[in-house]
C-alpha atoms as a PDB file:
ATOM      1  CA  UNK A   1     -72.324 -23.049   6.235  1.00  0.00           C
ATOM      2  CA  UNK A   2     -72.963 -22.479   2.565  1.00  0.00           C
ATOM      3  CA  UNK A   3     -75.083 -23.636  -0.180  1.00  0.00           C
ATOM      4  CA  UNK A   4     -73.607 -23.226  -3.636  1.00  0.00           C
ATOM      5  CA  UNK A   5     -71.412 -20.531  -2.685  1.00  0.00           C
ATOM      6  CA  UNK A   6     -73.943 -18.460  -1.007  1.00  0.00           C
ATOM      7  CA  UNK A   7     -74.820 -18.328   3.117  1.00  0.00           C
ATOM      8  CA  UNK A   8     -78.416 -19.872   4.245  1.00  0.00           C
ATOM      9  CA  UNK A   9     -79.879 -16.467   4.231  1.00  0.00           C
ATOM     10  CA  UNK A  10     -78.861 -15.989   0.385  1.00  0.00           C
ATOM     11  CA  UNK A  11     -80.132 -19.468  -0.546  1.00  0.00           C
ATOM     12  CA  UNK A  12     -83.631 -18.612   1.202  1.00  0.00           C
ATOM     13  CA  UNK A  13     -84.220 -15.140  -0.549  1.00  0.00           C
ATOM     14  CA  UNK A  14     -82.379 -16.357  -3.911  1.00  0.00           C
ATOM     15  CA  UNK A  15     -84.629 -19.560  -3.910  1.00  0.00           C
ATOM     16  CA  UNK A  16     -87.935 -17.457  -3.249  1.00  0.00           C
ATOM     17  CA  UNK A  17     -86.912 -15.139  -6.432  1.00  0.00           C
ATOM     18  CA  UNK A  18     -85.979 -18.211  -8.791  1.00  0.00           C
ATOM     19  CA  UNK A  19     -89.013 -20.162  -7.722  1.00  0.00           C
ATOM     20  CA  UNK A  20     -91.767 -16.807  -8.477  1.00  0.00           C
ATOM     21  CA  UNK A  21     -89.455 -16.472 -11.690  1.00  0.00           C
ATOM     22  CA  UNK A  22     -90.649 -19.999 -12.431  1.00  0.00           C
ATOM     23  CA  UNK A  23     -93.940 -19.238 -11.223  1.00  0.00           C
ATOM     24  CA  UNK A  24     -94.286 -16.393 -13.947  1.00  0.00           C
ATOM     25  CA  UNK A  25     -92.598 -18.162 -17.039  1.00  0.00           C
ATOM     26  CA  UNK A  26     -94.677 -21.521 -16.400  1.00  0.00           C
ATOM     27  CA  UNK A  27     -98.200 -19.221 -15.204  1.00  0.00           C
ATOM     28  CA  UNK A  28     -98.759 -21.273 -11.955  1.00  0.00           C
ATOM     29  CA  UNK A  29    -100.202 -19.693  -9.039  1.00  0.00           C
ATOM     30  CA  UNK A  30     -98.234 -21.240  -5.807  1.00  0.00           C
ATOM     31  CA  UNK A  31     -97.997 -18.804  -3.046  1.00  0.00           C
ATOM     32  CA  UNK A  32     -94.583 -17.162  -1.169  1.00  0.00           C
ATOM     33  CA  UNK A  33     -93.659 -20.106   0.763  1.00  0.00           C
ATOM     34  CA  UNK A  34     -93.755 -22.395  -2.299  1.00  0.00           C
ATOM     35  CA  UNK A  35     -92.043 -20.221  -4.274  1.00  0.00           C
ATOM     36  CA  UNK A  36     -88.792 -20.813  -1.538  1.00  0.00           C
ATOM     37  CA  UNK A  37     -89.237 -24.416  -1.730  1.00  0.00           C
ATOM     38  CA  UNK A  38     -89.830 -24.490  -5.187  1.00  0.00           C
ATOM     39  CA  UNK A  39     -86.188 -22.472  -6.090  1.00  0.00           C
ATOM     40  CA  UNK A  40     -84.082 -24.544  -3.366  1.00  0.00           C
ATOM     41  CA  UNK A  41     -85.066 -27.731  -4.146  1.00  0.00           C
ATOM     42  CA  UNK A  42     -85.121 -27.111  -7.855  1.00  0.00           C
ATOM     43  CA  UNK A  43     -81.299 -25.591  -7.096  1.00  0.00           C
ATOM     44  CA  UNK A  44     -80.946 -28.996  -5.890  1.00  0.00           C
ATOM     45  CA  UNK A  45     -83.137 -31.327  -7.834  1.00  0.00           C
ATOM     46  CA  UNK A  46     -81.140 -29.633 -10.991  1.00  0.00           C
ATOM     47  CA  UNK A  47     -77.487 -29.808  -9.663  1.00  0.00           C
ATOM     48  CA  UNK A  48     -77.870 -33.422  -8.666  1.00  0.00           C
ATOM     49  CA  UNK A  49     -79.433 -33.902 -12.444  1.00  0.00           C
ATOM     50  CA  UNK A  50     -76.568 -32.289 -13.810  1.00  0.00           C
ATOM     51  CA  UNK A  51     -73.825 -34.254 -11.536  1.00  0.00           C
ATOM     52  CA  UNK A  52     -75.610 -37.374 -12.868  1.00  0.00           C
ATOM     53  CA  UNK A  53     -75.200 -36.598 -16.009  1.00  0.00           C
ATOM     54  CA  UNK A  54     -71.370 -35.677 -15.835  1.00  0.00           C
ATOM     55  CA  UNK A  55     -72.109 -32.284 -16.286  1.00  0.00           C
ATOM     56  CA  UNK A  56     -71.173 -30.879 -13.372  1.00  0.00           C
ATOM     57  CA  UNK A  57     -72.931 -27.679 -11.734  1.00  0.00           C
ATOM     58  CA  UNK A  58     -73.328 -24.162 -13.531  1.00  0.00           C
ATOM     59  CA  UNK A  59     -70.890 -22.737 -11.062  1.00  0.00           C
ATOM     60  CA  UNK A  60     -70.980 -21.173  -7.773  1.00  0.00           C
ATOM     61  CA  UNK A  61     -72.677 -18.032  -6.184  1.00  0.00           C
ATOM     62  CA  UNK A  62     -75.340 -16.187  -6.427  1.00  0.00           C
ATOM     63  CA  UNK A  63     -75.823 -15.949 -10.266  1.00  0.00           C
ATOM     64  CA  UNK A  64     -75.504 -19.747 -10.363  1.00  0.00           C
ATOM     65  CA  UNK A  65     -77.955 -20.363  -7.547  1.00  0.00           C
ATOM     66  CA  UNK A  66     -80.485 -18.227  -9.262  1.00  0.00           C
ATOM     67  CA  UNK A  67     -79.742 -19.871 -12.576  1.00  0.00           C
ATOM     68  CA  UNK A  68     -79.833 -22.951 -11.061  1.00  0.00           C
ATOM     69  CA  UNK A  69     -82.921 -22.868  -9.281  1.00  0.00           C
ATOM     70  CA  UNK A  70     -84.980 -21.257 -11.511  1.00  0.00           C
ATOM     71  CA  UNK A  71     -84.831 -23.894 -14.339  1.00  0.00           C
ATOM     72  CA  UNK A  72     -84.999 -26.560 -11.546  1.00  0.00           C
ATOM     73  CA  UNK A  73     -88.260 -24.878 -10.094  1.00  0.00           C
ATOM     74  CA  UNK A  74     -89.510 -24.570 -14.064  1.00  0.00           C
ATOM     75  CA  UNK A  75     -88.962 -29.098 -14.104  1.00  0.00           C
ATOM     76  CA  UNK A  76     -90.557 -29.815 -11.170  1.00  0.00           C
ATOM     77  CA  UNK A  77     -93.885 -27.716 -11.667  1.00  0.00           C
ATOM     78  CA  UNK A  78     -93.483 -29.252 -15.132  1.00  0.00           C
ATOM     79  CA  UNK A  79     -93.516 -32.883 -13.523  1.00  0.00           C
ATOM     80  CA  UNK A  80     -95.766 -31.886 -10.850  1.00  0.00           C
ATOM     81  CA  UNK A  81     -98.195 -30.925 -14.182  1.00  0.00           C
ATOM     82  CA  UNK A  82     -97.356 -34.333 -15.412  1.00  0.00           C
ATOM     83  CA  UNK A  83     -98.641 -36.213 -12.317  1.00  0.00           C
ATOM     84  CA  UNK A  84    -101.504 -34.407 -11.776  1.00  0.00           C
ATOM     85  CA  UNK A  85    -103.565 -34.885 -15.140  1.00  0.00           C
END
């Protein structure tokens, strides 16, 4: 099964990188296993933004992923910012 083009393996390791990317660029401290959740769910969170907004998703594999879930990681510690204060 894929995700995006890329194998469960790929999503897990491409996630991690695109969520401490977003770690770095918005200087937040969250830890490994954050990092992963942060860059799949932000893959998500960000295609399903885009779908909604007739967009359509960046594109498929690994590029796209990456792409894809490291802006998505950079809007939800943005929001997560936004709750917080």
């Amino acid at each position: 099964m894929e995700v995006n083009g890329v194998g469960w393996l790929a999503a897990i390791i491409i996630g991690g990188l695109a969520g401490w990317l977003a770690e770095k660029v918005m200087k937040s401290d969250m830890g490994l296993f954050m990092n992963i959740i942060l860059g799949i769910i932000g893959a998500v969170v960000l295609n399903a933004i885009l779908v909604a907004l007739n967009i359509g998703i960046l594109g498929v594999g690994w590029i796209a992923y990456l792409i894809t879930g490291f802006i998505g990681a950079c809007i939800l510690i943005w929001v997560g910012r936004l709750i917080r204060r």
